[in-house]
N, C-alpha and C. Protein backbone atom coordinates (compact mmCIF):
# COMPACT_ATOMS: atom_id res chain seq x y z
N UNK A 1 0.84 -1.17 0.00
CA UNK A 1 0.00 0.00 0.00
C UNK A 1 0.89 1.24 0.00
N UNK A 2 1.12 1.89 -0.95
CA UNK A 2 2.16 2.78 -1.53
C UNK A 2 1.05 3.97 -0.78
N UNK A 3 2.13 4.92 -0.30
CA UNK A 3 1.76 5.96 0.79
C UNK A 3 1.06 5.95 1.87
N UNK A 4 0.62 5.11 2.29
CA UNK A 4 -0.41 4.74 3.40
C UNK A 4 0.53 4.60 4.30
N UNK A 5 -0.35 5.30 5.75
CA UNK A 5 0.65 5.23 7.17
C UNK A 5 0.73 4.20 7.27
N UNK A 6 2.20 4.02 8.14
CA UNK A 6 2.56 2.57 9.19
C UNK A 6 1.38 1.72 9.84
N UNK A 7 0.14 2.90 10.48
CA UNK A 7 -0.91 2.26 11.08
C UNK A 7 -1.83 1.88 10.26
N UNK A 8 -1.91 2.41 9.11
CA UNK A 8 -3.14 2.11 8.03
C UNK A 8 -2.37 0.40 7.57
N UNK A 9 -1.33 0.73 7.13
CA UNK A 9 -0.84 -0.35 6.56
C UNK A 9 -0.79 -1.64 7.65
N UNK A 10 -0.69 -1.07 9.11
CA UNK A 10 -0.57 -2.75 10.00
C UNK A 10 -2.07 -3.43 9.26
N UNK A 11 -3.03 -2.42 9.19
CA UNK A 11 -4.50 -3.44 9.39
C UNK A 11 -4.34 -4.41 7.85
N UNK A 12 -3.62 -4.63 7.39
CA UNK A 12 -3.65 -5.39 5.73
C UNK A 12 -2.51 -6.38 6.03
N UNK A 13 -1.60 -6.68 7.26
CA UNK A 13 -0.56 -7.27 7.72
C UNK A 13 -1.45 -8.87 8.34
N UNK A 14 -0.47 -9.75 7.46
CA UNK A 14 -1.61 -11.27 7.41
C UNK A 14 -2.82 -11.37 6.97
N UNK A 15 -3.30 -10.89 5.95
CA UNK A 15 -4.40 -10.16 5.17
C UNK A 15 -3.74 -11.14 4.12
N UNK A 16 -5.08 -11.71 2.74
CA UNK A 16 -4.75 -11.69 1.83
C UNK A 16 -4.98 -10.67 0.96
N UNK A 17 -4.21 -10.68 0.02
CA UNK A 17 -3.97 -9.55 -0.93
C UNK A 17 -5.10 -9.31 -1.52
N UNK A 18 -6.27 -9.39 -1.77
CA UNK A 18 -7.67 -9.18 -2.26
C UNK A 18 -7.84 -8.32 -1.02
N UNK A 19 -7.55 -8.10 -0.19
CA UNK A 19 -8.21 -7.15 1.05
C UNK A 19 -7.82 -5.93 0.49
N UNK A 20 -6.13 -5.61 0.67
CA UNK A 20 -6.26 -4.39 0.27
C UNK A 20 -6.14 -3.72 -1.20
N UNK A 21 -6.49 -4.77 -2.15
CA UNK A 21 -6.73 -4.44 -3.29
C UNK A 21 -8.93 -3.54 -3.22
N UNK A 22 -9.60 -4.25 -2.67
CA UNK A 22 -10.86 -4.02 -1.94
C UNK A 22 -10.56 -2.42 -1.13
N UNK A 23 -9.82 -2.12 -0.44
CA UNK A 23 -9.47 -0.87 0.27
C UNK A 23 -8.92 0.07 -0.49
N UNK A 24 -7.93 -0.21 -1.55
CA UNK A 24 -7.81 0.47 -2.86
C UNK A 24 -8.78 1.13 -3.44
N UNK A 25 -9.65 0.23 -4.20
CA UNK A 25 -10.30 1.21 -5.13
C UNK A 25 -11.52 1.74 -4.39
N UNK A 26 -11.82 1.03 -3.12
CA UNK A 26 -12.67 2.12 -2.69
C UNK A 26 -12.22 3.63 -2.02
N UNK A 27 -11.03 3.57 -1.70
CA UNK A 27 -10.28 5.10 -2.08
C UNK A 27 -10.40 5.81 -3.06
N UNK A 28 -10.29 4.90 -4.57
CA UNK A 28 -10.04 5.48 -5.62
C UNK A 28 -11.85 6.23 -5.80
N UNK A 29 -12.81 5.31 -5.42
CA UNK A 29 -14.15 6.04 -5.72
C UNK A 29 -14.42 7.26 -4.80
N UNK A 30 -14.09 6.75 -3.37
CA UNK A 30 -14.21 8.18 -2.67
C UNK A 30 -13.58 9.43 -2.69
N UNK A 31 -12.37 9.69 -3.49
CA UNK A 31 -11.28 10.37 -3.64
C UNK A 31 -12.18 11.52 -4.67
N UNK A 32 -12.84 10.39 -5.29
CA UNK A 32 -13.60 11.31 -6.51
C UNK A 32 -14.62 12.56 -6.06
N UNK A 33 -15.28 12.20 -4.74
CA UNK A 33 -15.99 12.88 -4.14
C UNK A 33 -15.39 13.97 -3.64
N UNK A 34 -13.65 14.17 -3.24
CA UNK A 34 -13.33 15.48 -3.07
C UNK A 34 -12.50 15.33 -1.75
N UNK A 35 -11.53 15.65 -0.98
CA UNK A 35 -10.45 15.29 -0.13
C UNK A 35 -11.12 14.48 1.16
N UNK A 36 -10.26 13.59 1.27
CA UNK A 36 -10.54 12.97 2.90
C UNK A 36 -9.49 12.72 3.29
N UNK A 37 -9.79 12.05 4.59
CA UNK A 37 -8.72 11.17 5.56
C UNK A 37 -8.93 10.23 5.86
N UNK A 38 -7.64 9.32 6.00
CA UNK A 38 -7.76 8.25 6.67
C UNK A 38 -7.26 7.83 8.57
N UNK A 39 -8.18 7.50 8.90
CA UNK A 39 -8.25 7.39 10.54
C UNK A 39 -7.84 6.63 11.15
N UNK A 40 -6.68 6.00 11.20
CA UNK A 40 -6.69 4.46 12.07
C UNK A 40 -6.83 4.09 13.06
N UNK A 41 -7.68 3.48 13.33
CA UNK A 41 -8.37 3.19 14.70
C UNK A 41 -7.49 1.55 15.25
N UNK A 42 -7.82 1.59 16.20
CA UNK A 42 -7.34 -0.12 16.53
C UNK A 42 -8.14 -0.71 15.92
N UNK A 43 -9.01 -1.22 15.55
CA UNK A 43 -9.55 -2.22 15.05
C UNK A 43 -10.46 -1.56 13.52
N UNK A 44 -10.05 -0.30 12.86
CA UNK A 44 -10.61 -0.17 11.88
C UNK A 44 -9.89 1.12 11.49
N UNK A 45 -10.17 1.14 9.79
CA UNK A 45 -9.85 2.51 9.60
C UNK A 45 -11.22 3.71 9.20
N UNK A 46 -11.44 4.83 9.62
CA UNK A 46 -12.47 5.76 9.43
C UNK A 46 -11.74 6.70 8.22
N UNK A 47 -12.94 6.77 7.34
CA UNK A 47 -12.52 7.48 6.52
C UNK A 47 -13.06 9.06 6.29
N UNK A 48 -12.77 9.84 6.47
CA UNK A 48 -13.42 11.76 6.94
C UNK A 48 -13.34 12.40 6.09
N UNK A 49 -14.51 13.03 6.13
CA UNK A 49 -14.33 14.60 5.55
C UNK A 49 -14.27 15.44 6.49
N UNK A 50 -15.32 15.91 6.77
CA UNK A 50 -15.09 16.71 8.12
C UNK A 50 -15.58 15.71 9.35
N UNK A 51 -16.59 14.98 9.62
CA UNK A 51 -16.69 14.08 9.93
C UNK A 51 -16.80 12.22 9.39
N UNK A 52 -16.69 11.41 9.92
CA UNK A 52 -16.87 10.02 9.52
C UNK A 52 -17.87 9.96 8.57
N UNK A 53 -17.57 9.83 7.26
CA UNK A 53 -18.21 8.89 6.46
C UNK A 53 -18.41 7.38 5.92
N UNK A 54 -17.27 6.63 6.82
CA UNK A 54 -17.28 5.03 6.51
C UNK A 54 -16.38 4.80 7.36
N UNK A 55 -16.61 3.59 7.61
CA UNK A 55 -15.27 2.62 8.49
C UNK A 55 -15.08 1.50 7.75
N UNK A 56 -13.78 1.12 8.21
CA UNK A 56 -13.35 0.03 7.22
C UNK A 56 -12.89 -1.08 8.22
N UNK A 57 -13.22 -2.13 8.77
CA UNK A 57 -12.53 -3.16 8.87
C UNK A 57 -11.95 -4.77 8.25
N UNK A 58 -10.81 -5.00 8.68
CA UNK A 58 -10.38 -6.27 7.76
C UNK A 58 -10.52 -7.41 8.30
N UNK A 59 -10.68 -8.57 7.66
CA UNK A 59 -10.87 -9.77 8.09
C UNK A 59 -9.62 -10.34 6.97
N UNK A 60 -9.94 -11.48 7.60
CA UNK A 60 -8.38 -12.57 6.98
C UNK A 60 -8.78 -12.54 4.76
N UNK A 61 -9.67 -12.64 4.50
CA UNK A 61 -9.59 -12.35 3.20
C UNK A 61 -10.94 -11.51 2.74
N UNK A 62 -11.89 -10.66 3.45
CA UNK A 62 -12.59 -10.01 3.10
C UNK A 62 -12.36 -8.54 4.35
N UNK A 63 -13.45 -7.60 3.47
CA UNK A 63 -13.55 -6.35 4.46
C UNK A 63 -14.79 -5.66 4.75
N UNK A 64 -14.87 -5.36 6.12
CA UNK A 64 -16.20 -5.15 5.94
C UNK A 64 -16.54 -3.31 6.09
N UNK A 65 -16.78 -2.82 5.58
CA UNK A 65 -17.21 -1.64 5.23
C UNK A 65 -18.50 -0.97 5.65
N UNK A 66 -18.64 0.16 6.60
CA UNK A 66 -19.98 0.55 7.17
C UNK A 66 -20.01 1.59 6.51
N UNK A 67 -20.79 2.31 6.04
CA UNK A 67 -21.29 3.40 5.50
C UNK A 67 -22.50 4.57 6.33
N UNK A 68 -22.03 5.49 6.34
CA UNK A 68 -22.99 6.81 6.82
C UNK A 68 -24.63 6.48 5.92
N UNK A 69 -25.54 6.59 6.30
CA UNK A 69 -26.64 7.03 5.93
C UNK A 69 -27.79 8.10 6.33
N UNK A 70 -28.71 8.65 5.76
CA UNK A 70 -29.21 9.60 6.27
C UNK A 70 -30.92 8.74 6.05
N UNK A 71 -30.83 7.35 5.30
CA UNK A 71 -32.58 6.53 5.51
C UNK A 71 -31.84 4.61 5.38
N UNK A 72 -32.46 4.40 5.51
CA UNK A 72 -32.91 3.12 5.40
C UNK A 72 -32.58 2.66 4.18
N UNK A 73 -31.62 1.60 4.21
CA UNK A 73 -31.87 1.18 2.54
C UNK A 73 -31.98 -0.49 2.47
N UNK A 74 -32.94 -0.86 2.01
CA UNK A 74 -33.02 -2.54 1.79
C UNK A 74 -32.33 -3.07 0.45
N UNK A 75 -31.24 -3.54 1.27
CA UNK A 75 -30.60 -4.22 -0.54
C UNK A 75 -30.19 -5.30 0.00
N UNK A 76 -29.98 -6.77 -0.71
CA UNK A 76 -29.65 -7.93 -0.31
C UNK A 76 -27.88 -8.03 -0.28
N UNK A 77 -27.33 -6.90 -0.58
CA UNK A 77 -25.74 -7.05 -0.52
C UNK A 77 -25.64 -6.40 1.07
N UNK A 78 -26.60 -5.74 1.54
CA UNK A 78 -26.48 -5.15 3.09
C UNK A 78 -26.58 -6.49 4.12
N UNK A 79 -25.18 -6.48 4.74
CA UNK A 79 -25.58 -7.66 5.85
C UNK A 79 -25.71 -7.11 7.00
N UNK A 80 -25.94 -5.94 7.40
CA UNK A 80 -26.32 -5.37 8.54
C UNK A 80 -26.92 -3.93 8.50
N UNK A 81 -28.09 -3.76 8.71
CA UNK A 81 -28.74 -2.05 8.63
C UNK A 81 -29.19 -1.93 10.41
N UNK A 82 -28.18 -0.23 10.40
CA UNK A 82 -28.66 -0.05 12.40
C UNK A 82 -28.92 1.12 12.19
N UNK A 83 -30.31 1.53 12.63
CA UNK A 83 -30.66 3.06 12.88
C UNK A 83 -29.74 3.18 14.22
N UNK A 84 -28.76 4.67 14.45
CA UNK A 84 -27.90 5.11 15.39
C UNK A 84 -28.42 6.49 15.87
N UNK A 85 -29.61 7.23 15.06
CA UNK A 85 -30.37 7.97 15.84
C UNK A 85 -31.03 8.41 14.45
N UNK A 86 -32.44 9.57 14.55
CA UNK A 86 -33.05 10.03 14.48
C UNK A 86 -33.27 9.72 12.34
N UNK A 87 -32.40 10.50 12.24
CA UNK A 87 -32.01 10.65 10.34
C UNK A 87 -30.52 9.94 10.19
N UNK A 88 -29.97 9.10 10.89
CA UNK A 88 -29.09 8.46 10.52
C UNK A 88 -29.10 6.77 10.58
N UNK A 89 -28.37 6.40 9.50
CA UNK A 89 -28.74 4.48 9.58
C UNK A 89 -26.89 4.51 9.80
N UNK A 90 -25.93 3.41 9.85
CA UNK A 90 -25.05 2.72 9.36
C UNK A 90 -25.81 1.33 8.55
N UNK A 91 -24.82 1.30 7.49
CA UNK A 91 -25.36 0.47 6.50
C UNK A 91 -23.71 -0.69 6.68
N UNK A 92 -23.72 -1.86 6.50
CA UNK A 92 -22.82 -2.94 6.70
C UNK A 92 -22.77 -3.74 5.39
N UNK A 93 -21.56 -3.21 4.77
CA UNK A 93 -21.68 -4.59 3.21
C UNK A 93 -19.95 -5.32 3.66
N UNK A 94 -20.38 -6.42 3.43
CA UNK A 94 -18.96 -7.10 3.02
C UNK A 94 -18.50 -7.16 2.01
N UNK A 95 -17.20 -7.00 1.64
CA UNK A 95 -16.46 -6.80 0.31
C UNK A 95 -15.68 -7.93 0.41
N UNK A 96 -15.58 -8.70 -0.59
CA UNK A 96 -14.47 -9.84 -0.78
C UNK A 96 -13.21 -9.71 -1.97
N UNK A 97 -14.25 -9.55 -3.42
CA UNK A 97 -13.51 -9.00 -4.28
C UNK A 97 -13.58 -7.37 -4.48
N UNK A 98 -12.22 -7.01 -5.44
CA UNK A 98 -12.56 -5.66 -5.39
C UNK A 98 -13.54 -5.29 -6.37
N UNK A 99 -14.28 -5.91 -7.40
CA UNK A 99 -15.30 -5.80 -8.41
C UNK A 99 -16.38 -4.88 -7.91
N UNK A 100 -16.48 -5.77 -6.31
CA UNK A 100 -17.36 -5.16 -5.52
C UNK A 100 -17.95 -3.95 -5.28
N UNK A 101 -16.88 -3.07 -5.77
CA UNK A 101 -16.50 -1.88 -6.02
C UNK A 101 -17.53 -0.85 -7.13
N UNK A 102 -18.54 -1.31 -6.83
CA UNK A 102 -19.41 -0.97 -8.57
C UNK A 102 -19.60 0.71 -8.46
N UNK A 103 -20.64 0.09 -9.49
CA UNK A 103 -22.01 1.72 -9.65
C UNK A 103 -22.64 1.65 -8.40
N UNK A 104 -23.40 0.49 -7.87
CA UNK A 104 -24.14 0.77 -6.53
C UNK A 104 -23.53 1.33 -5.53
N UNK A 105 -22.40 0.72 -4.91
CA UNK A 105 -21.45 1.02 -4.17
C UNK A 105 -21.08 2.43 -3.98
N UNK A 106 -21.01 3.33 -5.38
CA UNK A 106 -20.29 4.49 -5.91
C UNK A 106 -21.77 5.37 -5.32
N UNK A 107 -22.45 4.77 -5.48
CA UNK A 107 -23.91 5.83 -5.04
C UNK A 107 -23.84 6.39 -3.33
N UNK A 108 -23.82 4.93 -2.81
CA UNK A 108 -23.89 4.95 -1.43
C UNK A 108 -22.84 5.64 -0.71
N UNK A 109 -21.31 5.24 -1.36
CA UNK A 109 -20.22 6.35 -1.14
C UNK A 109 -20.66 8.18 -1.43
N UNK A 110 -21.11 8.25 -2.02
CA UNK A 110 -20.92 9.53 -2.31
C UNK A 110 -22.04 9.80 -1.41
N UNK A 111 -23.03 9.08 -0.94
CA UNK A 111 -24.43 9.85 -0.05
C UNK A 111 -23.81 9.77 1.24
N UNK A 112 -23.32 9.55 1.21
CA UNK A 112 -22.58 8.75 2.57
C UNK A 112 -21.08 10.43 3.05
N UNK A 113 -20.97 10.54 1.83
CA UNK A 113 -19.69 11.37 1.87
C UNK A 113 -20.11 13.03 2.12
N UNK A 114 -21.74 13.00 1.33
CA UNK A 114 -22.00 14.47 1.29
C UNK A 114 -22.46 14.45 2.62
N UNK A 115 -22.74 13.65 3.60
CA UNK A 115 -23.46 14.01 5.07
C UNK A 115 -22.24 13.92 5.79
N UNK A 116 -21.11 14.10 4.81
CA UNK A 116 -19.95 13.89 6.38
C UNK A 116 -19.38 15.63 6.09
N UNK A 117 -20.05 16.16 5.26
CA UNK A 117 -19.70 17.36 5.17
C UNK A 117 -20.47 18.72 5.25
């Protein structure tokens, strides 16, 4: 992972390489939306604008990815939907390959990105 901190980079350490190929291009889609950061947490990385718009954690060959929401969304790639108050959901997809990475994906990133700003 070319430029990524020491701490970003531990979480991809005993990882297979589909993980952070998966953490890649979903940089590359959110990047599009306009500057962020990356957060490293102990057990995840947060990704900001001004506030959290996604978290990222890794598992041994997939990642699981939460997303900001401002409703409810029923899709069968969501393996976890939690209202966290009033007008906000977290939304839970697992990523295995980076394909994963689509048009749908690219939607939810960016709704996800304009409420972190």
């Amino acid at each position: 992972m070319v430029g990524a901190s020491k701490a970003v980079q531990s979480h991809f350490r005993e990882k297979d390489a589909n993980v952070a190929a998966i953490y890649t291009a979903i940089l590359a889609v959110a990047r599009r939306f306009g500057p962020l950061r990356e957060d490293p947490k102990k057990t995840s990385i947060h990704l900001v604008r001004k506030t959290a718009f996604a978290g990222v954690a890794t598992q041994k060959s997939a990642l699981i990815l939460t997303l900001k929401s401002d409703r409810d969304v029923r899709n069968k790639r969501l393996r976890k939907r939690e209202q966290v108050s009033a007008n906000r959901w977290h939304l839970e997809i697992k990523l295995e390959t980076p394909d994963q990475v689509d048009g749908e994906l690219f939607g939810w990133l960016g709704r996800a990105y304009s409420l972190a700003g």
